[in-house]
Protein backbone atom coordinates (compact mmCIF):
# COMPACT_ATOMS: atom_id res chain seq x y z
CA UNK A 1 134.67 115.63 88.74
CA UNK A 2 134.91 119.41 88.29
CA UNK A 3 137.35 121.60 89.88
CA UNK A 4 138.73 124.89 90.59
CA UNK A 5 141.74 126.01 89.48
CA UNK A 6 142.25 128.90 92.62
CA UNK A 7 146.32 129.89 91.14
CA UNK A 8 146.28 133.71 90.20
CA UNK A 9 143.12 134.91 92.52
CA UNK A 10 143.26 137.32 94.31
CA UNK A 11 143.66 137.11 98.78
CA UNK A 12 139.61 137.46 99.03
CA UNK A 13 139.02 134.99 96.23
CA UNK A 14 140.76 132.57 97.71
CA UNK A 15 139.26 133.26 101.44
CA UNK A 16 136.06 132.70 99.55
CA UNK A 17 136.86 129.35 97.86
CA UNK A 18 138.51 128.23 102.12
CA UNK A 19 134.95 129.14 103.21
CA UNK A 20 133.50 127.33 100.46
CA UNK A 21 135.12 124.04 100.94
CA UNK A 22 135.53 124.35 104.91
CA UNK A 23 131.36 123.68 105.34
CA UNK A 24 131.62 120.56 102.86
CA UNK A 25 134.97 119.89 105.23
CA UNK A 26 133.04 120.10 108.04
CA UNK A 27 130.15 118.08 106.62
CA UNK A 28 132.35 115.43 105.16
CA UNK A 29 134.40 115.09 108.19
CA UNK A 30 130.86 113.59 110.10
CA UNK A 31 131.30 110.32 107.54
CA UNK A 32 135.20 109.46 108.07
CA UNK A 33 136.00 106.26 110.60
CA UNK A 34 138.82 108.12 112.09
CA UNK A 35 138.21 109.98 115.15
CA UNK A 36 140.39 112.56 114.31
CA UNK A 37 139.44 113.36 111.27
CA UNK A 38 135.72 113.07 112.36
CA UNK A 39 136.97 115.61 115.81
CA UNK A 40 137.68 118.71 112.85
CA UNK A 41 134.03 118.82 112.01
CA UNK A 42 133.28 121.67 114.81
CA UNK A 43 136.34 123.78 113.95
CA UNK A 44 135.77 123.48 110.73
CA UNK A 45 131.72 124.20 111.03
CA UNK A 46 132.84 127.30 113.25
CA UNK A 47 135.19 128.48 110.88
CA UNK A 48 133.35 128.18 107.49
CA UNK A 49 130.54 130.62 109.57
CA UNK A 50 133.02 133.10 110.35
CA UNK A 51 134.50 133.49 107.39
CA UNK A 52 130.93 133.71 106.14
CA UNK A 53 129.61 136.27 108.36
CA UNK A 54 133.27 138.38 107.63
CA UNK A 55 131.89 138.36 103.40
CA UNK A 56 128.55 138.42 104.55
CA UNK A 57 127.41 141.45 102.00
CA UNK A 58 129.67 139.95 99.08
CA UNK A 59 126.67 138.24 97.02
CA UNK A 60 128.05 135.90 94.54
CA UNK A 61 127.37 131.99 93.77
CA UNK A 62 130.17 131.22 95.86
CA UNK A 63 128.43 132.56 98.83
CA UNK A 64 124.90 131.43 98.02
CA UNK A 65 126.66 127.71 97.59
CA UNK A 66 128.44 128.08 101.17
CA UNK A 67 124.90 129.60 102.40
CA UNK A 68 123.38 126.37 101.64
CA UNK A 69 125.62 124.10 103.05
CA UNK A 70 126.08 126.05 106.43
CA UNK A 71 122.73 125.21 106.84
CA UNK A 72 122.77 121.95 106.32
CA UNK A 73 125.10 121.69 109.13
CA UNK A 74 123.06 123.81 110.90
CA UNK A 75 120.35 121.64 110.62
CA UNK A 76 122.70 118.82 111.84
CA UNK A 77 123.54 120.80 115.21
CA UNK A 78 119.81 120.77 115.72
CA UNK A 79 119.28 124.32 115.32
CA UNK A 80 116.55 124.87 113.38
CA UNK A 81 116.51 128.65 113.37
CA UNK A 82 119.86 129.43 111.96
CA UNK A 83 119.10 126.59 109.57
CA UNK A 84 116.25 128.94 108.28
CA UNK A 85 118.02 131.72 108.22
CA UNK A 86 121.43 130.47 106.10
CA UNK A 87 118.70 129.03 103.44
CA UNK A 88 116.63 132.11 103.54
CA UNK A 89 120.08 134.15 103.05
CA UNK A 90 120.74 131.58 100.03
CA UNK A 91 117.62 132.12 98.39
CA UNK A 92 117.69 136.08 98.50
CA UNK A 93 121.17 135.70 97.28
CA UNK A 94 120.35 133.45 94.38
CA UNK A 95 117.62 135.69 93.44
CA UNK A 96 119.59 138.72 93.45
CA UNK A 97 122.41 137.19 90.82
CA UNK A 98 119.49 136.22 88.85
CA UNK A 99 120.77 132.75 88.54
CA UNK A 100 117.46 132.01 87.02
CA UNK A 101 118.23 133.98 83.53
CA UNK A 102 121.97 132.42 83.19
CA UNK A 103 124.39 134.16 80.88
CA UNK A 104 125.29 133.35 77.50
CA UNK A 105 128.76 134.25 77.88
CA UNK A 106 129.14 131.24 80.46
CA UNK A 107 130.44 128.12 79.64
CA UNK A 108 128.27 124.98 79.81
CA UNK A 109 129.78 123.93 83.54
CA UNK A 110 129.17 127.86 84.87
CA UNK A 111 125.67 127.68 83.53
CA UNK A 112 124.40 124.64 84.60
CA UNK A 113 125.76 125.04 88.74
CA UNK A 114 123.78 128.15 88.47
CA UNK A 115 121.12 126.00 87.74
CA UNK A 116 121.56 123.60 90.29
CA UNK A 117 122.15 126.22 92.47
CA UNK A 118 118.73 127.97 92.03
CA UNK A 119 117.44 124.70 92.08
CA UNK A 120 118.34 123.89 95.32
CA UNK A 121 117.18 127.19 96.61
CA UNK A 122 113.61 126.24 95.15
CA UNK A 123 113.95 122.95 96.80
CA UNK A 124 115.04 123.85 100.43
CA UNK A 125 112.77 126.85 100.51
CA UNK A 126 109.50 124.20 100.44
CA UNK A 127 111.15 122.19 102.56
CA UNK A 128 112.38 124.87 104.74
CA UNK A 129 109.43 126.72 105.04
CA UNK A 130 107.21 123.59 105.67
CA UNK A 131 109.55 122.62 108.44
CA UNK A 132 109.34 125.35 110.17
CA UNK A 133 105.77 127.17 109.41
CA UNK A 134 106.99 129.93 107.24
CA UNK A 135 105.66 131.24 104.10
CA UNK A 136 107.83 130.65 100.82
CA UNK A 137 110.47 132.88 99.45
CA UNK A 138 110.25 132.13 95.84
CA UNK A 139 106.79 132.74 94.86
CA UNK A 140 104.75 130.65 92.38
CA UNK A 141 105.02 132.07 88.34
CA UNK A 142 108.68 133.70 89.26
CA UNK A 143 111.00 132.81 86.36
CA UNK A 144 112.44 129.49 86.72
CA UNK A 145 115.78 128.16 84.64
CA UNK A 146 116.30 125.09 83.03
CA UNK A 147 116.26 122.17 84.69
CA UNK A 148 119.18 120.09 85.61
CA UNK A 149 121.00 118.27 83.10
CA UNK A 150 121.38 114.51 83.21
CA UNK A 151 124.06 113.88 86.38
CA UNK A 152 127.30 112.28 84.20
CA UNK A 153 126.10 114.46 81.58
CA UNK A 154 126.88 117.38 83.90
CA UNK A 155 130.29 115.35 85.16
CA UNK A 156 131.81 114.95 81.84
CA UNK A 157 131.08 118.93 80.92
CA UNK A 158 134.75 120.11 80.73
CA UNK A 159 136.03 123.80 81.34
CA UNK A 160 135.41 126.06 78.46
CA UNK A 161 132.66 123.78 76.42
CA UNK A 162 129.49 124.99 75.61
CA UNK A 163 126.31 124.57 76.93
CA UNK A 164 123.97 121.67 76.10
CA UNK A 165 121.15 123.07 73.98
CA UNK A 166 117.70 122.14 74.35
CA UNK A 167 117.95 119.26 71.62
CA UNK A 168 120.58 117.69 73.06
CA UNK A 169 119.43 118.34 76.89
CA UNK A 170 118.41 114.94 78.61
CA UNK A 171 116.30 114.31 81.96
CA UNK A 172 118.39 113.14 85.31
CA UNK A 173 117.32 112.39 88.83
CA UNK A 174 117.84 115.77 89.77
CA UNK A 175 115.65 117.20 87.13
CA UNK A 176 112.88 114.34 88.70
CA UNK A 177 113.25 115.16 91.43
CA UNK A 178 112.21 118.94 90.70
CA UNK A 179 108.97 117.99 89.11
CA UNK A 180 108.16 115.47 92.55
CA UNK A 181 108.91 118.31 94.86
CA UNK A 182 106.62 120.40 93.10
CA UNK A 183 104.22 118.04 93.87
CA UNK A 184 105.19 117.79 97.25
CA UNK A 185 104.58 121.56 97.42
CA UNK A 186 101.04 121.15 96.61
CA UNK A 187 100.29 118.48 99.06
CA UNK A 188 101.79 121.11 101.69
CA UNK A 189 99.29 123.68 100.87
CA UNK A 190 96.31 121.05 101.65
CA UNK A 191 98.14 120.13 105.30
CA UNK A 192 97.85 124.03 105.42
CA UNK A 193 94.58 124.41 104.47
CA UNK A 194 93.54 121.42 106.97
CA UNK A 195 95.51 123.23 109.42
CA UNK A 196 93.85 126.36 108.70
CA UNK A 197 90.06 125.46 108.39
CA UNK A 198 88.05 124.77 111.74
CA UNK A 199 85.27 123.58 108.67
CA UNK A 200 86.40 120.95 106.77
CA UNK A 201 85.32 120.73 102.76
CA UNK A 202 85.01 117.16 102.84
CA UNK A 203 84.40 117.14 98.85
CA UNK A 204 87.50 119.79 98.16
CA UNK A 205 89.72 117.37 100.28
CA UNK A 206 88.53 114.45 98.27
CA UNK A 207 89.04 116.37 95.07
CA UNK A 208 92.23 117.57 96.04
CA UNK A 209 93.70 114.36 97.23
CA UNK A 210 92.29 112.45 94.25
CA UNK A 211 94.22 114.54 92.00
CA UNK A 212 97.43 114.87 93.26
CA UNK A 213 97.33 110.82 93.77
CA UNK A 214 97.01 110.79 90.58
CA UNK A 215 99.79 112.67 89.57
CA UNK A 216 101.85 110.70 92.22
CA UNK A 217 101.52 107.56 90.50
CA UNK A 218 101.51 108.90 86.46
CA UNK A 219 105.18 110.28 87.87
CA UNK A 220 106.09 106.77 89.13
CA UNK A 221 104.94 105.35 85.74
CA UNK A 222 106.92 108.08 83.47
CA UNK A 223 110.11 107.02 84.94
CA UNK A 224 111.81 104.91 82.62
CA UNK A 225 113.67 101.61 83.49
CA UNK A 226 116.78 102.77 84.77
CA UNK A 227 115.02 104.78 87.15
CA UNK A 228 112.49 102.33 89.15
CA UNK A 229 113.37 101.46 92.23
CA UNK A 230 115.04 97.77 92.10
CA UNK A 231 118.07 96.16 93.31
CA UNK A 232 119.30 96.08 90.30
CA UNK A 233 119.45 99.80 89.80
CA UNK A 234 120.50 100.03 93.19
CA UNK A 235 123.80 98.74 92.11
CA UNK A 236 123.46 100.63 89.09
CA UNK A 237 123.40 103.92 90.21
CA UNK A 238 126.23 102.88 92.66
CA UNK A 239 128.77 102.31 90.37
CA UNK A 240 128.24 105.27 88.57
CA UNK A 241 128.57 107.54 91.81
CA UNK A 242 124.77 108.55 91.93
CA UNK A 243 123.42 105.76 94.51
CA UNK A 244 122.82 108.13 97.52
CA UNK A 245 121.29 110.40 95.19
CA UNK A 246 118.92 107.49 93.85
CA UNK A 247 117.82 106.23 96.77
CA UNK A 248 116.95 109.38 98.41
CA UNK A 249 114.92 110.16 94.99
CA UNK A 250 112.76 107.43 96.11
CA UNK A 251 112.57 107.58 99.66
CA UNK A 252 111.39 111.29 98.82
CA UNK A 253 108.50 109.61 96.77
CA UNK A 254 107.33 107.28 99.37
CA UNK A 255 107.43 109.88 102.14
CA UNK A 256 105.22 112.14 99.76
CA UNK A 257 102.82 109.46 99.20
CA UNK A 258 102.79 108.79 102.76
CA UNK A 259 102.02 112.85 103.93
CA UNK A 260 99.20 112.90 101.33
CA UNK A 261 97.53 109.81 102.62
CA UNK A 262 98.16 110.32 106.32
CA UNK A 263 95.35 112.03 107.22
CA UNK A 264 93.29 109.17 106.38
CA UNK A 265 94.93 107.00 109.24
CA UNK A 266 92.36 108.97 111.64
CA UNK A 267 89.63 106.99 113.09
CA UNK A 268 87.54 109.73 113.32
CA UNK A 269 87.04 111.42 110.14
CA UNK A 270 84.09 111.36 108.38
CA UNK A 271 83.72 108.30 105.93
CA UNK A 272 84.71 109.38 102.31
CA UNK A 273 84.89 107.67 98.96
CA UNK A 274 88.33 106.68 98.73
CA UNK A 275 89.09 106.88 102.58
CA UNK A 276 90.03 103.30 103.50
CA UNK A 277 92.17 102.87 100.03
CA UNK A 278 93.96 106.16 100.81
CA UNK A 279 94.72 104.56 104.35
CA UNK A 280 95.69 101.32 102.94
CA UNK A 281 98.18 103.21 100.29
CA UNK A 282 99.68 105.24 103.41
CA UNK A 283 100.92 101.77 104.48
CA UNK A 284 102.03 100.46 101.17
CA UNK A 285 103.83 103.27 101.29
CA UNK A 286 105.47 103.17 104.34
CA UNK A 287 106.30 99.76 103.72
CA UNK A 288 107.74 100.56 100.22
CA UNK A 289 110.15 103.24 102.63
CA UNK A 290 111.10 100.29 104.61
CA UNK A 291 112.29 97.99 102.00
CA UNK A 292 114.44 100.86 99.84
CA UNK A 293 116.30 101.47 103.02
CA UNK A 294 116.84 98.09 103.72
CA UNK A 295 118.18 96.99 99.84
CA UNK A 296 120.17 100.35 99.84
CA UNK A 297 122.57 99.13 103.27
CA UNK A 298 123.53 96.78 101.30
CA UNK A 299 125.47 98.98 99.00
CA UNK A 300 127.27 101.17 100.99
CA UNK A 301 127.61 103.82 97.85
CA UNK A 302 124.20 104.01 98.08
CA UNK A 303 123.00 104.16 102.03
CA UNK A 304 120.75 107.36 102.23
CA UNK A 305 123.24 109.37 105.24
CA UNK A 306 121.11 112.48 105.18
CA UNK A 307 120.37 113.97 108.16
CA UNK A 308 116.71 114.63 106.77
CA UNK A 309 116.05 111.04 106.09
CA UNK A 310 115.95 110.35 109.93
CA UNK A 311 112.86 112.84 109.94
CA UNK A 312 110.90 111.30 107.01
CA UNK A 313 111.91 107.40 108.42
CA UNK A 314 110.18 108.29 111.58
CA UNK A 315 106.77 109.20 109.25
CA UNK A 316 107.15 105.37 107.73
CA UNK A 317 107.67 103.74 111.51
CA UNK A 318 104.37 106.26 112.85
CA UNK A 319 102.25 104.50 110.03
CA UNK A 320 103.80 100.92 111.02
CA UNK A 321 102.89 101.31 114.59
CA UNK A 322 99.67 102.16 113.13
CA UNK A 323 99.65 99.07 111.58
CA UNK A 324 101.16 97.28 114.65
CA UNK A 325 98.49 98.74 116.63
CA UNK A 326 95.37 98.00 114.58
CA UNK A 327 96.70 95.07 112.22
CA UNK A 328 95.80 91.46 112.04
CA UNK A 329 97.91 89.63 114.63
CA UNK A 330 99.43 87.65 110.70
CA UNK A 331 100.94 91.29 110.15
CA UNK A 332 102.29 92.25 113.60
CA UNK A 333 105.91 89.78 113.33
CA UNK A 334 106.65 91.52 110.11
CA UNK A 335 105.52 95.10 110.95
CA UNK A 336 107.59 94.68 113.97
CA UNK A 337 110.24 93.37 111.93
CA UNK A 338 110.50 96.43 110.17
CA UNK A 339 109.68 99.21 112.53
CA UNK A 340 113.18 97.53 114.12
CA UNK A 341 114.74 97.76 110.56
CA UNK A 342 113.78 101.58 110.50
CA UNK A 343 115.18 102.36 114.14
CA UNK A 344 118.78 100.58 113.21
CA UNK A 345 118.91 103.02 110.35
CA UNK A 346 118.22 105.78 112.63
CA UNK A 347 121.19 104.52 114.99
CA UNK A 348 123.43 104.28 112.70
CA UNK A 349 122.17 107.96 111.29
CA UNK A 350 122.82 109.31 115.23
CA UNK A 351 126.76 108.43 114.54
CA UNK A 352 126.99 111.03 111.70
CA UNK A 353 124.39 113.48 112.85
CA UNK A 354 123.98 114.89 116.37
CA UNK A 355 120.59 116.12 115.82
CA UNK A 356 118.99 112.32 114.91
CA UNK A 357 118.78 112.06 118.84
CA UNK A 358 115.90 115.03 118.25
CA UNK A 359 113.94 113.00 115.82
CA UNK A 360 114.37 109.68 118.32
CA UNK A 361 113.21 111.91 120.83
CA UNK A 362 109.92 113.03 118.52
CA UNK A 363 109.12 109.09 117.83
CA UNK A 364 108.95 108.78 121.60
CA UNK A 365 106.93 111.71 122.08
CA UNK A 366 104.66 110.61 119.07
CA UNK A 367 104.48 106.81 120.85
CA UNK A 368 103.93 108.32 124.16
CA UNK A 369 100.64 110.08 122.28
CA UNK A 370 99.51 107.02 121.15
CA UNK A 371 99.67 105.44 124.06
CA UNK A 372 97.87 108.19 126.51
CA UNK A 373 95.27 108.22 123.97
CA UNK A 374 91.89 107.80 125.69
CA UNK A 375 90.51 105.93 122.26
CA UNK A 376 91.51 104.39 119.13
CA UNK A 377 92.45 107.51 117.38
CA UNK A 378 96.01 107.34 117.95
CA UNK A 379 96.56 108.91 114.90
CA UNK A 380 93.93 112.24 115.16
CA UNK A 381 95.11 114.53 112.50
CA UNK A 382 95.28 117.85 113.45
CA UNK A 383 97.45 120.74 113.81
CA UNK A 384 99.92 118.18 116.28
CA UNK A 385 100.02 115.57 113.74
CA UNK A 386 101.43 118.00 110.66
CA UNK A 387 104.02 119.43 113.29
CA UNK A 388 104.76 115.74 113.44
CA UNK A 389 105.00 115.16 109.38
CA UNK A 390 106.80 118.32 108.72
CA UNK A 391 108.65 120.62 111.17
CA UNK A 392 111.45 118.03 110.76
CA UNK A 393 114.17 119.87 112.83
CA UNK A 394 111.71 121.38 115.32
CA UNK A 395 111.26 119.66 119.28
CA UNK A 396 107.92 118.28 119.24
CA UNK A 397 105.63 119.02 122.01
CA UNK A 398 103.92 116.48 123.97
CA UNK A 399 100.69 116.33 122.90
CA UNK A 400 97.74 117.60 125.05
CA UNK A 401 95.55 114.78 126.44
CA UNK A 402 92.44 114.59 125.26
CA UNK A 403 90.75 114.32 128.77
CA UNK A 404 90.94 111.16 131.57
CA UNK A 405 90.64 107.80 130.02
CA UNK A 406 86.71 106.45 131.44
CA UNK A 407 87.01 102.99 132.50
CA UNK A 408 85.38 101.80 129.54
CA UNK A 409 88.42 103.24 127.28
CA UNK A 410 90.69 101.25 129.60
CA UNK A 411 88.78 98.41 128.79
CA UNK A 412 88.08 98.94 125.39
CA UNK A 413 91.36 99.33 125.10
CA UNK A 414 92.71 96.03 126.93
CA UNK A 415 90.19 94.16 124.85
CA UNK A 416 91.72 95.12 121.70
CA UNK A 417 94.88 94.34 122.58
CA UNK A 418 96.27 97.96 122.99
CA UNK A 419 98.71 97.42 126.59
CA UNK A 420 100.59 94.10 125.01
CA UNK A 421 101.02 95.75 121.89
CA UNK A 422 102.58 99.22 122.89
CA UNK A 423 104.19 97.88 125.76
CA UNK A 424 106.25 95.78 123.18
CA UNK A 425 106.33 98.88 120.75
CA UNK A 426 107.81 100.89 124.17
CA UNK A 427 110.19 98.30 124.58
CA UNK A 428 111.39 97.92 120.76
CA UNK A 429 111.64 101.93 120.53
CA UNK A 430 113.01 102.39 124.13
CA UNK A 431 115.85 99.71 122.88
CA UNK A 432 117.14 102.13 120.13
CA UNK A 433 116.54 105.41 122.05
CA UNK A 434 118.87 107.25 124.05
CA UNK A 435 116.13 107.33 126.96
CA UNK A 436 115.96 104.54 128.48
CA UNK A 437 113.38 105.79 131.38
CA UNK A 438 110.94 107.64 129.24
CA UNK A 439 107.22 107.60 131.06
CA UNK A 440 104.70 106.57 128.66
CA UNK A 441 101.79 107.73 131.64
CA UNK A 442 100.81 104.16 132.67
């Protein structure tokens, strides 16, 4: 594990290495069993932003590193505009050192956090931006470093060595995970075309779609052995201190997959080519979600405790209670089964992170939809539905009705089995939720 050695600095260097650690404090502190140590996490949130704010105009790594996590914990608190703005001051900050270029007078450690660093910034600013309807910061063809070096490559890097060269440079999770979420970023410009267009290009969709499913699944079939997703590796990557990161790695995949295919969930889109096996990849996928989380809570190195995951493991349980809604009565004891699965994660995620009550709140709001709906197009995709799939930190509005149910649609629905099946989905969600007296309009 790398360190700093902070004997000889300076007063402000040493302020900035307090603010530096007191986010990660104040992050870390969420995870411990001990209520006291668990009660610092506000002082020391509060205090890492002050001393922040106080260096504010000093732009160095150290300050672009704090940046990042202060938003994290922003995003945490459930406040989704100061989350924006601590990545957004990040991402100016990065660009500003140049982190992209490096320096060759660096030593191999100082080089490659740079390039995490920027890395990060290129990461949270599609994610960022995506979750709450801005336009990107780093724009496409800007110079990009290297990417990251393999993770106990990077671990056993000791002060003063030099820097891998590109011979001896070797692919990691991290440096995956780059090329997925540039993948991911492209799938976000076709939910903001869709979004966009009142006309729909029925053929460009299909292209699109086509093509980056494609891509999706050559990715999954690059990675080598000790990178697919199995118990096995699980374990693996546990041992050697990179289990959260591996399981998130794939989680990340799945909800991908699942935000391409979604759209094809709606009832009322125009039959296509591929439509129905798109649909029925959206639930492989969601079911794929479902069983990571459940073999990774059984190593607790490896449990994915990231506030974001709450957000993308309400995407998997909307697609399951599509699936409990419209399924074969042989699926409905195991979709239930794991729609239940999901919303014990999510409890256990509301212990560490106050804002996982907000994303329980946007399942209800997303079930209460479903259930008001005057047809079987519980899942229309429109500009709603990608609020749902990506403003992650953002309250969700309920969703407008789509005009007074005829008594036909009551009956319609009765027939199909609609009332027993979301008054038991009410009841299984209601169990896990903090609000215990939601109206679902019956």
């Amino acid at each position: 594990m790398h360190t700093i050695d902070i004997h000889g600095t300076s007063e402000s260097d040493v302020l900035g290495v307090w603010y530096m650690f007191s986010p990660k404090q104040a992050a870390a502190s969420e995870f411990s069993d001990n209520p006291a140590v668990r009660a610092l996490g506000p002082a020391y949130a509060q205090g890492s932003k002050a001393c922040f704010k106080a260096d504010l105009e000093n732009v160095c790594i150290e300050n672009t590193q704090a940046a990042i996590v202060i938003a994290n914990i922003c995003l945490a608190e459930g406040d989704s505009r100061a989350e924006s703005l601590y990545y957004a001051l990040a991402i100016r900050m990065a660009q500003m050192l140049d982190l992209a270029s490096g320096n060759e007078d660096d030593d191999g450690i100082t080089r490659e956090v740079k390039r995490r660093v920027w890395w990060t910034c290129f990461i949270v600013d599609i994610w960022s931006s995506g979750g709450g309807s801005l336009a990107r910061q780093l724009q496409v063809g800007e110079h990009q470093p290297r990417l990251p070096l393999e993770e106990i490559a990077f671990l056993e890097l000791r002060p003063g060595e030099r820097d891998f060269n590109d011979t001896a440079w070797k692919t990691g999770i991290w440096s995956h995970m780059v090329r997925m979420i540039e993948l991911y970023k492209e799938i976000q410009d076709l939910l903001r075309y869709l979004v966009a267009t009142t006309q729909w290009d029925e053929d460009f969709i299909e292209n699109t779609v086509h093509g980056l499913a494609v891509r999706l699944l050559a990715f999954e079939e690059r990675l080598g052995p000790e990178l697919t997703f199995s118990a096995e590796n699980v374990a693996r990557h546990a041992r050697r201190g990179t289990g959260r990161l591996f399981t998130g790695f794939h989680l990340g995949y799945q909800y991908y997959c699942m935000v391409l295919f979604y759209q094809y969930l709606d009832k009322s889109r125009p039959s296509t080519r591929n439509g129905a096996a798109y649909a029925d990849r959206c639930k492989l996928h969601a079911r794929r979600f479902c069983d990571i989380l459940r073999t990774a809570r059984q190593s607790p190195k490896a449990e994915a405790l990231h506030n974001i995951n709450a957000h993308i493991t309400i995407v998997s349980s909307s697609v399951l209670l599509h699936n409990y809604m419209f399924g074969d009565a042989s699926e409905l004891a195991d979709t239930q089964a794991r729609l239940e699965s999901n919303l014990e994660f999510m409890v256990k995620l509301r212990r560490y992170w106050p804002s996982v009550e907000l994303v329980i709140n946007r399942l209800n709001v997303f079930l209460r939809s479903c259930v008001r709906s005057t047809s079987k197009n519980t899942h229309r995709f429109d500009k709603w539905m990608v609020k749902f799939l990506q403003e992650y930190s953002m309250t969700l509005a309920e969703k407008e009705e789509e005009g007074p149910r005829s008594p036909q649609g009551q009956m319609d629905a009765f027939e199909y089995g609609f009332s027993e099946r979301n008054l038991i989905m009410q009841g299984v969600i209601s169990t896990y939720g903090s609000d215990r007296t939601v109206n679902y309009g019956y």
